[in-house]
N, C-alpha and C. Protein backbone atom coordinates (compact mmCIF):
# COMPACT_ATOMS: atom_id res chain seq x y z
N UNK A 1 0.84 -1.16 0.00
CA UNK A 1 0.00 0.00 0.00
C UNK A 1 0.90 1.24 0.00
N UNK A 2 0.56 2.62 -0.45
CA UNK A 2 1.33 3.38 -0.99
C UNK A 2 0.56 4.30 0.06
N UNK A 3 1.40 5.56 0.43
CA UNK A 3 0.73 6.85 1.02
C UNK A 3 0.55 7.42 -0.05
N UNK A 4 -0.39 8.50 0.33
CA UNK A 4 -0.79 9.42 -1.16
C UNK A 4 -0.32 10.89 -0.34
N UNK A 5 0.32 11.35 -1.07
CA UNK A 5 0.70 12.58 -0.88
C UNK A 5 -0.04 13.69 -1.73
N UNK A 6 -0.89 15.03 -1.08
CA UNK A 6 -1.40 15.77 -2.00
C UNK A 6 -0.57 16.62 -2.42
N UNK A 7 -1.16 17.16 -3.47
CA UNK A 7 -0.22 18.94 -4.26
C UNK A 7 -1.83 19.70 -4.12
N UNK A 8 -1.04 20.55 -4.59
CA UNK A 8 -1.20 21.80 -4.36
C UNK A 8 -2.45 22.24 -5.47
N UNK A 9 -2.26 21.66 -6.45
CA UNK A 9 -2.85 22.12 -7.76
C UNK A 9 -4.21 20.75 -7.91
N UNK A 10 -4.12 19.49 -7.15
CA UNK A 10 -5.35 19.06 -7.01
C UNK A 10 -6.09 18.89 -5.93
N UNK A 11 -5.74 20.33 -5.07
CA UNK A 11 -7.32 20.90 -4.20
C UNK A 11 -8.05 21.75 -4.82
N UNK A 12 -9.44 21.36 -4.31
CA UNK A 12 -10.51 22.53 -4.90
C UNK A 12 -10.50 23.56 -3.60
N UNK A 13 -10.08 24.51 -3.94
CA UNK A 13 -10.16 25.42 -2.55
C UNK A 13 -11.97 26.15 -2.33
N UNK A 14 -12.54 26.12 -0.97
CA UNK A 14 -13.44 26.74 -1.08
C UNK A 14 -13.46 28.32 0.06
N UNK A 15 -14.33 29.40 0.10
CA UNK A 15 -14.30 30.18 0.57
C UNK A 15 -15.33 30.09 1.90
N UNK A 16 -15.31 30.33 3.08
CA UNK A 16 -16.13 30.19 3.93
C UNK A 16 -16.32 31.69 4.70
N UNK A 17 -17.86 31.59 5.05
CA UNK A 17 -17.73 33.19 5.73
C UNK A 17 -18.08 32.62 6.97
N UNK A 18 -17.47 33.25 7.89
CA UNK A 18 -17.65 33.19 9.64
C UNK A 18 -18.03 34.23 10.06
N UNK A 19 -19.25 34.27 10.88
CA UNK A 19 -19.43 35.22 11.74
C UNK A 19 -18.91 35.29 13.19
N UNK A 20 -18.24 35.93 13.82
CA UNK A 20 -17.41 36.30 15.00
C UNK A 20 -18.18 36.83 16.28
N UNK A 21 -19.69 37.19 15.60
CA UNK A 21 -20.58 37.62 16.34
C UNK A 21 -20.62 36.75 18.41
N UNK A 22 -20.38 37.58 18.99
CA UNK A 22 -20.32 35.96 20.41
C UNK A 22 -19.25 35.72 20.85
N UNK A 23 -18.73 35.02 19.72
CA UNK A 23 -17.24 33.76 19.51
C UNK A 23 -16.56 34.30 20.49
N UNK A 24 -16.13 33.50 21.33
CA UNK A 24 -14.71 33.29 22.02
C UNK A 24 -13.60 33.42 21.23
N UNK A 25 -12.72 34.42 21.66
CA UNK A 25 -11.56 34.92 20.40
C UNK A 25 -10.19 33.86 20.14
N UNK A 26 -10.13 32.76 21.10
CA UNK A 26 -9.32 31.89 21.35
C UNK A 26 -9.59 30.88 20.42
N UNK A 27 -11.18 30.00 20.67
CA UNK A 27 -11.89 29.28 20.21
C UNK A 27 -11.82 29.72 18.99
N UNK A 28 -12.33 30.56 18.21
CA UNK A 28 -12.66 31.20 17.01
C UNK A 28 -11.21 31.03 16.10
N UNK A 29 -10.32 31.29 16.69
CA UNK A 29 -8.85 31.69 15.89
C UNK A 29 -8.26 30.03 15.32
N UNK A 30 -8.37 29.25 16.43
CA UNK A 30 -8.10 27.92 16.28
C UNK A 30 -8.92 27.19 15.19
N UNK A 31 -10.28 27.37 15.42
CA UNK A 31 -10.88 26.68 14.18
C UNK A 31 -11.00 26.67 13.32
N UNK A 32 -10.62 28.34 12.73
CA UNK A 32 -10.29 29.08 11.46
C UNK A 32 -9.06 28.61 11.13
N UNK A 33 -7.75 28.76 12.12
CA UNK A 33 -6.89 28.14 11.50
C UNK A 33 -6.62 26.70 11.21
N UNK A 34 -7.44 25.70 11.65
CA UNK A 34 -7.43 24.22 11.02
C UNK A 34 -8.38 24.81 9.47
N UNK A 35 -8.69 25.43 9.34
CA UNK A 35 -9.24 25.41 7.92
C UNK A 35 -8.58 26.35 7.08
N UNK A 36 -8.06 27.01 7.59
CA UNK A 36 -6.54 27.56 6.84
C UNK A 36 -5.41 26.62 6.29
N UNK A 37 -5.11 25.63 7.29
CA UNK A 37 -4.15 24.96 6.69
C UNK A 37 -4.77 23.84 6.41
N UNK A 38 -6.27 23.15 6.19
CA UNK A 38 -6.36 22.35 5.86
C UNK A 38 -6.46 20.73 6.13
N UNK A 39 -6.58 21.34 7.35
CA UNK A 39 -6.34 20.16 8.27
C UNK A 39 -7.88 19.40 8.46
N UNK A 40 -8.61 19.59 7.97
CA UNK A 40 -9.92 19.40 8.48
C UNK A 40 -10.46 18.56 6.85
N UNK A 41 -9.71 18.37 5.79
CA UNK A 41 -9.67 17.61 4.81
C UNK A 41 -9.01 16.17 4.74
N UNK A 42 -9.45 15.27 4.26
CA UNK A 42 -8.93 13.58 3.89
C UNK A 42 -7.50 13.94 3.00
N UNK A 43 -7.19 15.19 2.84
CA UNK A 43 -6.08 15.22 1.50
C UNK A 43 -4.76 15.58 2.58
N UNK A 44 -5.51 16.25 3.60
CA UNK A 44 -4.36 16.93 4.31
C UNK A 44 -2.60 16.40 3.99
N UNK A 45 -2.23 17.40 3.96
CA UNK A 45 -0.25 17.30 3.81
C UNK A 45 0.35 18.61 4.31
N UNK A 46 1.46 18.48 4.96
CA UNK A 46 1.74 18.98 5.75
C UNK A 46 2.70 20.02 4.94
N UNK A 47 3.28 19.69 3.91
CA UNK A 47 4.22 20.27 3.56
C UNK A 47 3.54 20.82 1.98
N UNK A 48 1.98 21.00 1.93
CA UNK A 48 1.13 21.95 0.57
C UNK A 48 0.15 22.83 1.15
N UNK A 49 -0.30 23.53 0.57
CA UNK A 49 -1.11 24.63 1.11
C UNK A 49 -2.58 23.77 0.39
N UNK A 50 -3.67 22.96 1.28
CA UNK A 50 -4.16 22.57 0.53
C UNK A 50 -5.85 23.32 1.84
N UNK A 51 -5.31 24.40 2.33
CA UNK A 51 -6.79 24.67 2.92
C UNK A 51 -7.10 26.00 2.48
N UNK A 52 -8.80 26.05 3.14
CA UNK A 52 -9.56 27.02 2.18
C UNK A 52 -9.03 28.56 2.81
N UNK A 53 -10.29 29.32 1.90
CA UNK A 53 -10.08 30.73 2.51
C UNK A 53 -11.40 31.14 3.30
N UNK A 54 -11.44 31.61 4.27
CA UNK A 54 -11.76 32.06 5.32
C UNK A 54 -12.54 33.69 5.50
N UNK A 55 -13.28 33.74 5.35
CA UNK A 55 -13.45 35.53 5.14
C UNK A 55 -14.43 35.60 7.06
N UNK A 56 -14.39 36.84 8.06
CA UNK A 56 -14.36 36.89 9.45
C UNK A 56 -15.11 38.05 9.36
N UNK A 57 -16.20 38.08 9.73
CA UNK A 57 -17.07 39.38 9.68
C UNK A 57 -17.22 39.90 11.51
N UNK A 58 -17.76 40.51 11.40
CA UNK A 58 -18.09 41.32 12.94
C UNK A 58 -17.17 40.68 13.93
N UNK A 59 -15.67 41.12 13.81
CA UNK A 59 -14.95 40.99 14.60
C UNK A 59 -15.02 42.04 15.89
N UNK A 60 -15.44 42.78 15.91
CA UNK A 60 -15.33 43.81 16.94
C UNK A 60 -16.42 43.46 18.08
N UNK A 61 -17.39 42.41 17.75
CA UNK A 61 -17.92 41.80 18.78
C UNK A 61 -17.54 40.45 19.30
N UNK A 62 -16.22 40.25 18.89
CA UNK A 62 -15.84 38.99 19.68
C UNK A 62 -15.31 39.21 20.72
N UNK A 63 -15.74 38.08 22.00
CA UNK A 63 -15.46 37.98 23.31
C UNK A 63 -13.57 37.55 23.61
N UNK A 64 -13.47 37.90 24.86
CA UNK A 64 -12.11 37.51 25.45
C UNK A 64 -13.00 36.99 27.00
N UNK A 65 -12.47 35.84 27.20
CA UNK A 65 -13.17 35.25 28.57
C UNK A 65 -12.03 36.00 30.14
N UNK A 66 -12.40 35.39 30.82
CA UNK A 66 -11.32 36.11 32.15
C UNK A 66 -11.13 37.29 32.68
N UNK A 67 -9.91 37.88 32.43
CA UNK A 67 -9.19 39.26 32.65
C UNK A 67 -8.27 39.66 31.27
N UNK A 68 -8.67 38.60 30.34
CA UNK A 68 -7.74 38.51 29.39
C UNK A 68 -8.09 40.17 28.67
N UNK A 69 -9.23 40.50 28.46
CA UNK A 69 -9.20 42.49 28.33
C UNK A 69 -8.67 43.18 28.42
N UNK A 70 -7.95 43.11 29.94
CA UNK A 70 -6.78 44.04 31.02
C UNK A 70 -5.58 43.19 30.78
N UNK A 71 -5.25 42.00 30.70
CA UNK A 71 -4.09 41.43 31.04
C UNK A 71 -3.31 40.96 29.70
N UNK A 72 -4.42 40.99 28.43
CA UNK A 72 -3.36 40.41 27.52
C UNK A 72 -3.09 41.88 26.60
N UNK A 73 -1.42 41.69 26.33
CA UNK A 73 -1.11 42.87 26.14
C UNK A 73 -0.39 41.97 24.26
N UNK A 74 -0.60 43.08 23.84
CA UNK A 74 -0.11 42.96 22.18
C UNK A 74 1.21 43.88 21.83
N UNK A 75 2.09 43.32 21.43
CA UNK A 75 3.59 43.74 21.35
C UNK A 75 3.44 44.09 19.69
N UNK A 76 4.43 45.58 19.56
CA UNK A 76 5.17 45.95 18.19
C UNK A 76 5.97 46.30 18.61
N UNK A 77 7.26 46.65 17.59
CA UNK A 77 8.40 47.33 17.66
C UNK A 77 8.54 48.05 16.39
N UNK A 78 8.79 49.44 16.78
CA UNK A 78 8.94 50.42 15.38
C UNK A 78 10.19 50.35 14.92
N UNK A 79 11.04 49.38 15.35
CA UNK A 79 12.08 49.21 14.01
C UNK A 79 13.37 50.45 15.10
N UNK A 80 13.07 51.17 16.02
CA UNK A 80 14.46 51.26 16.09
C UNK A 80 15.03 51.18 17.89
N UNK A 81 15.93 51.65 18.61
CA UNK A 81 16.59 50.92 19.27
C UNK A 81 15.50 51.66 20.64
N UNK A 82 14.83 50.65 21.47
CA UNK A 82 14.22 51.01 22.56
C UNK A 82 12.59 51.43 22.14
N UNK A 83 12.16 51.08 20.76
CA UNK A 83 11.13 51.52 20.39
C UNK A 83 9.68 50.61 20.72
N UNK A 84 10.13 49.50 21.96
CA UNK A 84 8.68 48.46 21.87
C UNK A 84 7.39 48.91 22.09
N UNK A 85 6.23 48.68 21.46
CA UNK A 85 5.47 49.95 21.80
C UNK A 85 4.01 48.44 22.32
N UNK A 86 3.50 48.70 23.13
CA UNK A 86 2.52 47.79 23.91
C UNK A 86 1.15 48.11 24.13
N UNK A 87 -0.04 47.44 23.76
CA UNK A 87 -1.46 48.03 23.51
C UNK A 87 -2.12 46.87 24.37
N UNK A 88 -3.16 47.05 25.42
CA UNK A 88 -4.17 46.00 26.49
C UNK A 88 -4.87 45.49 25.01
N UNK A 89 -5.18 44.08 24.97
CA UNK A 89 -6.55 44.04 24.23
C UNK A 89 -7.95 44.79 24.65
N UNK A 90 -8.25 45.66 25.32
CA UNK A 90 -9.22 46.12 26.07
C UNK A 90 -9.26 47.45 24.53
N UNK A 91 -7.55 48.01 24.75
CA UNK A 91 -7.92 49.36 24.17
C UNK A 91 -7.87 48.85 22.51
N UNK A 92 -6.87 47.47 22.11
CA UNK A 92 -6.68 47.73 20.59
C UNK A 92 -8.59 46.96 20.25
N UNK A 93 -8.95 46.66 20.66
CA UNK A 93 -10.50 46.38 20.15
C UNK A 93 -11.35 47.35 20.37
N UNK A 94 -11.29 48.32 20.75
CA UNK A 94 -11.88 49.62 21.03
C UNK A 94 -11.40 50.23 19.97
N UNK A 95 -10.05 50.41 19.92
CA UNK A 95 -9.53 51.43 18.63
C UNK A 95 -9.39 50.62 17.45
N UNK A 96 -9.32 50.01 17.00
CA UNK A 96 -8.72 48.65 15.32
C UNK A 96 -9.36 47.23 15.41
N UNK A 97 -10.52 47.15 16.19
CA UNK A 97 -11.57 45.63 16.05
C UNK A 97 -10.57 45.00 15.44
N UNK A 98 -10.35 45.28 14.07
CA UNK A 98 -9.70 44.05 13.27
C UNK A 98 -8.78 43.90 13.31
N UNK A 99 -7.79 43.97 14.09
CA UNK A 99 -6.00 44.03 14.37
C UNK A 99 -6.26 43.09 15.21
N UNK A 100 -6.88 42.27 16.06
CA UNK A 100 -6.93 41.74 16.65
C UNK A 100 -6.63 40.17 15.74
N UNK A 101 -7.31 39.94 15.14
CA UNK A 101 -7.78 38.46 13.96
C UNK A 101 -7.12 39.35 12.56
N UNK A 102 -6.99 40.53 12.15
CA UNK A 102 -6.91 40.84 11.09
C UNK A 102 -8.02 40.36 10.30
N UNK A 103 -9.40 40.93 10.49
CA UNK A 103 -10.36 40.92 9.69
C UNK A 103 -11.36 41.70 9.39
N UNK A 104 -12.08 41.63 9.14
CA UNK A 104 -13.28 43.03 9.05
C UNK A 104 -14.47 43.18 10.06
N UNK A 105 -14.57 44.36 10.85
CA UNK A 105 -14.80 45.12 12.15
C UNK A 105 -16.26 44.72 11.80
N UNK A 106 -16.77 45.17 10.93
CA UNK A 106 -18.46 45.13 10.57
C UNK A 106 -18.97 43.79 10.23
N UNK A 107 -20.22 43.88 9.03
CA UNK A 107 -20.95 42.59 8.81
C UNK A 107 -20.13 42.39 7.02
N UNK A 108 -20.15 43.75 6.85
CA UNK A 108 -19.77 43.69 5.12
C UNK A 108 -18.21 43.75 4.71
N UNK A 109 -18.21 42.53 3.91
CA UNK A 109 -16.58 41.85 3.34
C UNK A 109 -16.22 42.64 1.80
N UNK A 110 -15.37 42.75 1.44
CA UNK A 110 -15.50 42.74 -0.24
C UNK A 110 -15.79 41.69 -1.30
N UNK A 111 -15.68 40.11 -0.44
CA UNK A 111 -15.35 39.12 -0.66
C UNK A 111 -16.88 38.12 -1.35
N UNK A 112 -17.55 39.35 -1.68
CA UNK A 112 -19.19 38.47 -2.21
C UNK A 112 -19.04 37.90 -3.32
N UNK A 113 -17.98 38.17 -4.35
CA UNK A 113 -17.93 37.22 -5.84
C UNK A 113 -17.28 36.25 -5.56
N UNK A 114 -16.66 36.23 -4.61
CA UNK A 114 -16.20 34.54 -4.25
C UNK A 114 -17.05 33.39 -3.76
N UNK A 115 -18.39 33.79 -3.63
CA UNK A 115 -19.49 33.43 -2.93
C UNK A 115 -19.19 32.14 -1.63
N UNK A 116 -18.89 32.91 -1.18
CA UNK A 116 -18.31 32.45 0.54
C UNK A 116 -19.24 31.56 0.76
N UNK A 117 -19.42 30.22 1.58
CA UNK A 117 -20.68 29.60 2.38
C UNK A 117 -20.58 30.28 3.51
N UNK A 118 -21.76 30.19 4.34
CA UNK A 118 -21.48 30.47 5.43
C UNK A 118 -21.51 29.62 6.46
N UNK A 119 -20.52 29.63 7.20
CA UNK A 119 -20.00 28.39 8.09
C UNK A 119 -20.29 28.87 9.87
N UNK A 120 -20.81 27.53 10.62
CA UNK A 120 -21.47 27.92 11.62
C UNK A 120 -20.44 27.28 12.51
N UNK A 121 -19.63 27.73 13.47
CA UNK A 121 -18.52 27.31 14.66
C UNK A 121 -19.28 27.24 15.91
N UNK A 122 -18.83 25.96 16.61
CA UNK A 122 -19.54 25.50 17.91
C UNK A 122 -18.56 26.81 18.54
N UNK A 123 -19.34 27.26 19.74
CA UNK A 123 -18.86 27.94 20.81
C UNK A 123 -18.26 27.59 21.65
């Protein structure tokens, strides 16, 4: 018996729309990313890009459970010496919803000619 290894060029990629509406931001990120890389397919391979695309609407109403609001803090650095600059998730979802997931804050995507399904995530 032989393993079958997939490529790249015989997946059908499909587009899925998620609503964020609720979602636990932990929960939410994880399940999106098994369908990013594909992992959630019979073809799966580790070393091809064989998962779909993902489009994330009303991010600015997704939950953080705990203290994680106040306590989890998001790191940049502007590139020069002593420049780390540090934002609470409390304030960057108040100010940039979508910096959080990198996705879109509202209900409306650009992404309608791709005709997305829309995909329903356990909580």
């Amino acid at each position: 018996m032989k393993t079958y290894v997939g490529r790249e060029v015989e997946v059908q990629k499909k587009w899925y729309l998620v609503d964020g509406q609720g979602q636990v931001l932990g929960r939410l990120a994880s399940q999106i990313a098994m369908l990013l890389r594909g992992k959630t397919k019979p073809i799966y391979t580790p070393h091809a890009d064989v998962g779909d695309f993902v489009v994330v609407v009303n991010a600015e109403q997704v939950r953080l459970t705990g203290k994680k609001l106040d306590n989890k803090i998001y790191y940049r650095h502007t590139g020069y010496i002593g420049g780390i600059k540090s934002i609470t998730a409390r304030k960057l979802l108040d100010k940039k919803p979508d910096e959080v997931l990198k996705i879109y804050a509202g209900d409306q995507h650009p992404h309608q000619s791709q005709q997305p399904e829309t995909l329903t995530l356990e909580k």
